[in-house]
PDB file of N, CA and C in Angstrom:
ATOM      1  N   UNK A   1      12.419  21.641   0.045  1.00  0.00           N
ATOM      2  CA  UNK A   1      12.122  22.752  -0.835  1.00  0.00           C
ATOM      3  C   UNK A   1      10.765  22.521  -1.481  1.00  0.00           C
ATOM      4  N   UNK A   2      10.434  23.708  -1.802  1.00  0.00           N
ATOM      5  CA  UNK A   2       8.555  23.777  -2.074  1.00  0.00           C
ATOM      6  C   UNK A   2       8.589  24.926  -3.364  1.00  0.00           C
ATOM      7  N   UNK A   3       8.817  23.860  -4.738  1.00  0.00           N
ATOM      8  CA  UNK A   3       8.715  25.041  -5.911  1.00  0.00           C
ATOM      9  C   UNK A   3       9.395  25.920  -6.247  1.00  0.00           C
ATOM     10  N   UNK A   4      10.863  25.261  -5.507  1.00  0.00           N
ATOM     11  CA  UNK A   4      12.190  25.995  -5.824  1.00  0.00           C
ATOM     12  C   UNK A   4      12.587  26.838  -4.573  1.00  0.00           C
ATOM     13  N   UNK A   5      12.218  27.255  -3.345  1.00  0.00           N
ATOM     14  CA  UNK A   5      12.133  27.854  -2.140  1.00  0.00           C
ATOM     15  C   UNK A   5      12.386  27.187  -0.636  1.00  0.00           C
ATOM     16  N   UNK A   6      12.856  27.211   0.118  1.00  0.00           N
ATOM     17  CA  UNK A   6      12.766  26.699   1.503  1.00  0.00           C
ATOM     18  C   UNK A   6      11.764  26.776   1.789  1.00  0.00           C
ATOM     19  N   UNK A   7      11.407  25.731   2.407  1.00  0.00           N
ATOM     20  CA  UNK A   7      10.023  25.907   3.870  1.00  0.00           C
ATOM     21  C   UNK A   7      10.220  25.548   5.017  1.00  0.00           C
ATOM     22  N   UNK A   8      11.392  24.874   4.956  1.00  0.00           N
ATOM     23  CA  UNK A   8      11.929  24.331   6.327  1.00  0.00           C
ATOM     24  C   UNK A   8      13.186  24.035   6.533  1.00  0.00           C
ATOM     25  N   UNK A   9      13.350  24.453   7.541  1.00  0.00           N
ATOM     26  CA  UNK A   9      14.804  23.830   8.238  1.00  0.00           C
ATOM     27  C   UNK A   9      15.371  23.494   9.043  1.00  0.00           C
ATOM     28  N   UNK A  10      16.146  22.859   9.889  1.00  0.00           N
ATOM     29  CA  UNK A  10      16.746  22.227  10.872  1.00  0.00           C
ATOM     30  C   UNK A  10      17.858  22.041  11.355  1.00  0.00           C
ATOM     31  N   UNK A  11      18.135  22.824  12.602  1.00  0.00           N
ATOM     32  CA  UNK A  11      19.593  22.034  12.995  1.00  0.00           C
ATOM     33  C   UNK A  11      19.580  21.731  14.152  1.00  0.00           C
ATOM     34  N   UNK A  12      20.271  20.262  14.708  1.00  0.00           N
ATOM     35  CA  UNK A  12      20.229  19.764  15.871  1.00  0.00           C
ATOM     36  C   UNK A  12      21.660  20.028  16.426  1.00  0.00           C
ATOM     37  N   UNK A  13      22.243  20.444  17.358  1.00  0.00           N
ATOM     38  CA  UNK A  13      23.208  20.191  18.629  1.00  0.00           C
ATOM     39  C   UNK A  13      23.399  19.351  18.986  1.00  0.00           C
ATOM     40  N   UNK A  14      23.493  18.197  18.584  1.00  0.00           N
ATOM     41  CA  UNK A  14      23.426  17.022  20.210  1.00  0.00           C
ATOM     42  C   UNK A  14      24.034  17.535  20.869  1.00  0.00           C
ATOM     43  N   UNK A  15      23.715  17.190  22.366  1.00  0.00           N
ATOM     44  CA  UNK A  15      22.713  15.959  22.249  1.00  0.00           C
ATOM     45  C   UNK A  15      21.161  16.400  22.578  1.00  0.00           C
ATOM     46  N   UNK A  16      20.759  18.141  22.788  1.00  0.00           N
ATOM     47  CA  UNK A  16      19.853  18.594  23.988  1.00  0.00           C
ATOM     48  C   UNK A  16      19.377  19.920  22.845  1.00  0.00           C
ATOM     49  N   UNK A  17      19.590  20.341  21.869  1.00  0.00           N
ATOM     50  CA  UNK A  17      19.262  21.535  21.059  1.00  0.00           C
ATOM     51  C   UNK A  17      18.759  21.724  19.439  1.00  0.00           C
ATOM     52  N   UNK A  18      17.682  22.089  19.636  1.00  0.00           N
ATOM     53  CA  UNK A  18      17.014  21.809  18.115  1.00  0.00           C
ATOM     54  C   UNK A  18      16.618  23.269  17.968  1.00  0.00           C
ATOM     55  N   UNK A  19      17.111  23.673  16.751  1.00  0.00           N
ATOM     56  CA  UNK A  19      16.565  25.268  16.056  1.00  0.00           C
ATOM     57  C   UNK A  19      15.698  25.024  14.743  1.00  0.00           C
ATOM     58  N   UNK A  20      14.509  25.316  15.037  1.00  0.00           N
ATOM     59  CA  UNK A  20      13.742  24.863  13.680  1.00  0.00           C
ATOM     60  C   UNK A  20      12.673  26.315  13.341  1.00  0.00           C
ATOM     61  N   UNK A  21      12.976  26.084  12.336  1.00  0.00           N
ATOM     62  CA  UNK A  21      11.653  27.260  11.101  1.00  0.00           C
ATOM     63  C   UNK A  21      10.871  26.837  10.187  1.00  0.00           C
ATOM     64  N   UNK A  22       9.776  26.804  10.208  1.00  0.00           N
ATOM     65  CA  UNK A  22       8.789  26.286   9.523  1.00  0.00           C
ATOM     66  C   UNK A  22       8.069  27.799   8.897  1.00  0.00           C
ATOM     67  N   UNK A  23       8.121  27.663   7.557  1.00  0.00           N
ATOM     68  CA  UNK A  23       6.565  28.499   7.135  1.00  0.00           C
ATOM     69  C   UNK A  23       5.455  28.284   7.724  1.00  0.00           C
ATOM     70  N   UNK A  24       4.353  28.927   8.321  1.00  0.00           N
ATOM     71  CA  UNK A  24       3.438  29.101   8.368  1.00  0.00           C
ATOM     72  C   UNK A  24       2.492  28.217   7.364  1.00  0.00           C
ATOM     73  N   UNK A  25       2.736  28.524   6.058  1.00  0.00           N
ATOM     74  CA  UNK A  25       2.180  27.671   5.198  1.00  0.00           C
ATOM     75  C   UNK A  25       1.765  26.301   5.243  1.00  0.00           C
ATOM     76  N   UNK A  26       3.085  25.598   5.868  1.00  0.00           N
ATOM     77  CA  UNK A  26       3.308  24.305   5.915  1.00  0.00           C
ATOM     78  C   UNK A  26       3.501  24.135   7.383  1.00  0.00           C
ATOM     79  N   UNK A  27       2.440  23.729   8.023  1.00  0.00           N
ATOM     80  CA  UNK A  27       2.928  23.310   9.532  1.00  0.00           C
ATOM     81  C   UNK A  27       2.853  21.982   9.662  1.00  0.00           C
ATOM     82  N   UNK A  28       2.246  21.017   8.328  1.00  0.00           N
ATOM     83  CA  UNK A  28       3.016  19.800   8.834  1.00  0.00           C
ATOM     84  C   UNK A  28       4.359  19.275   9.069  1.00  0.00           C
ATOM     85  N   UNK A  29       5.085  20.312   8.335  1.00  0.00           N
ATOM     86  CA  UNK A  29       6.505  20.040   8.137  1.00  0.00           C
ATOM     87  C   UNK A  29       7.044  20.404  10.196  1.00  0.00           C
ATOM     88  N   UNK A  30       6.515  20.879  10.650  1.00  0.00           N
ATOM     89  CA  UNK A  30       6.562  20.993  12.345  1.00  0.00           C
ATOM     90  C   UNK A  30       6.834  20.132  13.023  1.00  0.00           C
ATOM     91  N   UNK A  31       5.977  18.873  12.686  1.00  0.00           N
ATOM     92  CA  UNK A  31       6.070  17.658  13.117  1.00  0.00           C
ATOM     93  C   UNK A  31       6.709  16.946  12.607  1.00  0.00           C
ATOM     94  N   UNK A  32       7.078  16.753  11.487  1.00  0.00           N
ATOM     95  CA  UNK A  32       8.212  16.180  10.128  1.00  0.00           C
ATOM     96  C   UNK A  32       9.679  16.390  11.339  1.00  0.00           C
ATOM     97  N   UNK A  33       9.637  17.623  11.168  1.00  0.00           N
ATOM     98  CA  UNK A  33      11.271  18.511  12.253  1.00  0.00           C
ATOM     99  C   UNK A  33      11.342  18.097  13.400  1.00  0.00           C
ATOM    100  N   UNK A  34      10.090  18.127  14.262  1.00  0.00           N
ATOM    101  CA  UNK A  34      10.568  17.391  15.468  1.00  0.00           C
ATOM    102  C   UNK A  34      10.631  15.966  15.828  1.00  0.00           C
ATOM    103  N   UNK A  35       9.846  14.995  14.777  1.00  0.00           N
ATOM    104  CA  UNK A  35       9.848  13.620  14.781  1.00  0.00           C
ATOM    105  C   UNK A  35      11.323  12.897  14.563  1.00  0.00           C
ATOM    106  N   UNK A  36      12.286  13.945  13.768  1.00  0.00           N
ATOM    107  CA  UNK A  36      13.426  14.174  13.096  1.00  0.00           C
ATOM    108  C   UNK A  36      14.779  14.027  13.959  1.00  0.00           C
ATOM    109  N   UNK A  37      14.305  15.364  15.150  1.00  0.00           N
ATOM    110  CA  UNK A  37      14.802  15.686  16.169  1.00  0.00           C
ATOM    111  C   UNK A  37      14.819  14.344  17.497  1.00  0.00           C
ATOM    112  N   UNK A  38      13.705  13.862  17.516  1.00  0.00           N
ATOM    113  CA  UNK A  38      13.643  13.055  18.677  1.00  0.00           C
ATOM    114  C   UNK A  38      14.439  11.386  17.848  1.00  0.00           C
ATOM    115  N   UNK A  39      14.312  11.224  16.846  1.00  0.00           N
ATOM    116  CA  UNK A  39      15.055  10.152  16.862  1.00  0.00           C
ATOM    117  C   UNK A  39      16.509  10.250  16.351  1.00  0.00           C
ATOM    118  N   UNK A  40      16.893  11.583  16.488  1.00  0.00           N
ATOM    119  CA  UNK A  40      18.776  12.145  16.792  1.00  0.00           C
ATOM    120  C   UNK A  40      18.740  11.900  17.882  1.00  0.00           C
ATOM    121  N   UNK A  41      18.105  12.484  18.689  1.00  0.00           N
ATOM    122  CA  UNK A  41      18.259  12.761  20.292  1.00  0.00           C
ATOM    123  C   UNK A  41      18.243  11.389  21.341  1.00  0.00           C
ATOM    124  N   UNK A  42      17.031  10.660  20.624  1.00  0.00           N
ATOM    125  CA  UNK A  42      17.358   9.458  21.626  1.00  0.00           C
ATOM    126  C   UNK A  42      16.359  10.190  22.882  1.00  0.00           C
ATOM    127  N   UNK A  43      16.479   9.543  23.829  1.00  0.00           N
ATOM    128  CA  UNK A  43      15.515   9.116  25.202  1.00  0.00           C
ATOM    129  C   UNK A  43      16.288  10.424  25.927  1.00  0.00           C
ATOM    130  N   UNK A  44      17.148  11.689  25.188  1.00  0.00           N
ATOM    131  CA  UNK A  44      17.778  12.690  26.622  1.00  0.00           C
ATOM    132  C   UNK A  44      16.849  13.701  26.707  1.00  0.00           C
ATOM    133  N   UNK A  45      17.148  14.565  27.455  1.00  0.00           N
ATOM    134  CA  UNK A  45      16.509  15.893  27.430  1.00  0.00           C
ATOM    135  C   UNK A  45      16.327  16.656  26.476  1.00  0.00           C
ATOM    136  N   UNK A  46      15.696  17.771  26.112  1.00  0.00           N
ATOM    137  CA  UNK A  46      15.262  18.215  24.906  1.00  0.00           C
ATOM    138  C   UNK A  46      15.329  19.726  25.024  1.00  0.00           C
ATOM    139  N   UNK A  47      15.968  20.599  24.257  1.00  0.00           N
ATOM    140  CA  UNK A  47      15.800  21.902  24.414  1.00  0.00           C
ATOM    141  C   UNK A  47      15.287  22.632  23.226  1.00  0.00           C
ATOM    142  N   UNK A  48      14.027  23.442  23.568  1.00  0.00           N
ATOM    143  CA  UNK A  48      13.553  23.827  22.163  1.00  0.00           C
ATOM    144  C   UNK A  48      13.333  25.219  22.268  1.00  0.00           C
ATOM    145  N   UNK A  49      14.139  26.105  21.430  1.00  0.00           N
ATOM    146  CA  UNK A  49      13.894  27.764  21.627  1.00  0.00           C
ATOM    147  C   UNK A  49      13.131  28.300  20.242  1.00  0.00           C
ATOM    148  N   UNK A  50      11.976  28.675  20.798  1.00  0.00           N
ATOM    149  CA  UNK A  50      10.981  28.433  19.723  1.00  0.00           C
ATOM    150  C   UNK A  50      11.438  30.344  18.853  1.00  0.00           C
ATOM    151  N   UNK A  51      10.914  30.773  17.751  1.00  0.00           N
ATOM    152  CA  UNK A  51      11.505  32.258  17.345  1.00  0.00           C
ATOM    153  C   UNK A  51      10.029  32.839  17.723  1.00  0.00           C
ATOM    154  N   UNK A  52       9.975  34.337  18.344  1.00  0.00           N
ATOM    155  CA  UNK A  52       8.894  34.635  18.361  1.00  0.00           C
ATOM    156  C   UNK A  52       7.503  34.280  17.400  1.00  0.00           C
ATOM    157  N   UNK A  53       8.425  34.394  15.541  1.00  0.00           N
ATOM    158  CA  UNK A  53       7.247  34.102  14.680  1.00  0.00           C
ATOM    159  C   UNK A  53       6.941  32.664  14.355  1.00  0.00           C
ATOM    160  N   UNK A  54       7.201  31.744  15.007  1.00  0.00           N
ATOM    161  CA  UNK A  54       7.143  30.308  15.507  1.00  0.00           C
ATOM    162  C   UNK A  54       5.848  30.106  16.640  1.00  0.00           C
ATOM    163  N   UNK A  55       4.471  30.753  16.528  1.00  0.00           N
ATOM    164  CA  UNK A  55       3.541  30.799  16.826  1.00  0.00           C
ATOM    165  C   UNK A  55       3.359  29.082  17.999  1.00  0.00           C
ATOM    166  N   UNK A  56       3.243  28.597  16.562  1.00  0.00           N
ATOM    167  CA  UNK A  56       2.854  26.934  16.598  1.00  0.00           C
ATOM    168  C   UNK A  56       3.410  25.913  17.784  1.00  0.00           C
ATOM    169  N   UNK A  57       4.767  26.427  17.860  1.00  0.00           N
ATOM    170  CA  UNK A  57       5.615  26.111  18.974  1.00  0.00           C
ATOM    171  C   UNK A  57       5.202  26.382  20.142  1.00  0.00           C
TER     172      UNK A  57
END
């Protein structure tokens, strides 16, 4: 949270599914989420369904 507000969020599936939203604002938090994601996931396959307004992705 950023000043009382979401900026980000995350949910993983294991073992293969990550849904993430980032503000625009904050796209370091992008890499924060998927650095996040890969050490849930471990060494498997990776599935990432980016939202149209998920540019960055």
């Amino acid at each position: 949270m950023c000043e009382g507000r979401v900026v980000a969020w995350a949910w993983a599936h294991l073992p293969d599914d990550l849904r993430l939203q980032v503000d625009p604002a904050y796209p370091h938090l992008l890499d924060e989420g998927l650095a996040w994601f890969d050490k849930l996931a471990g060494d498997g396959p990776r599935e990432l369904n980016p939202l149209d307004t998920q540019e960055p992705l």
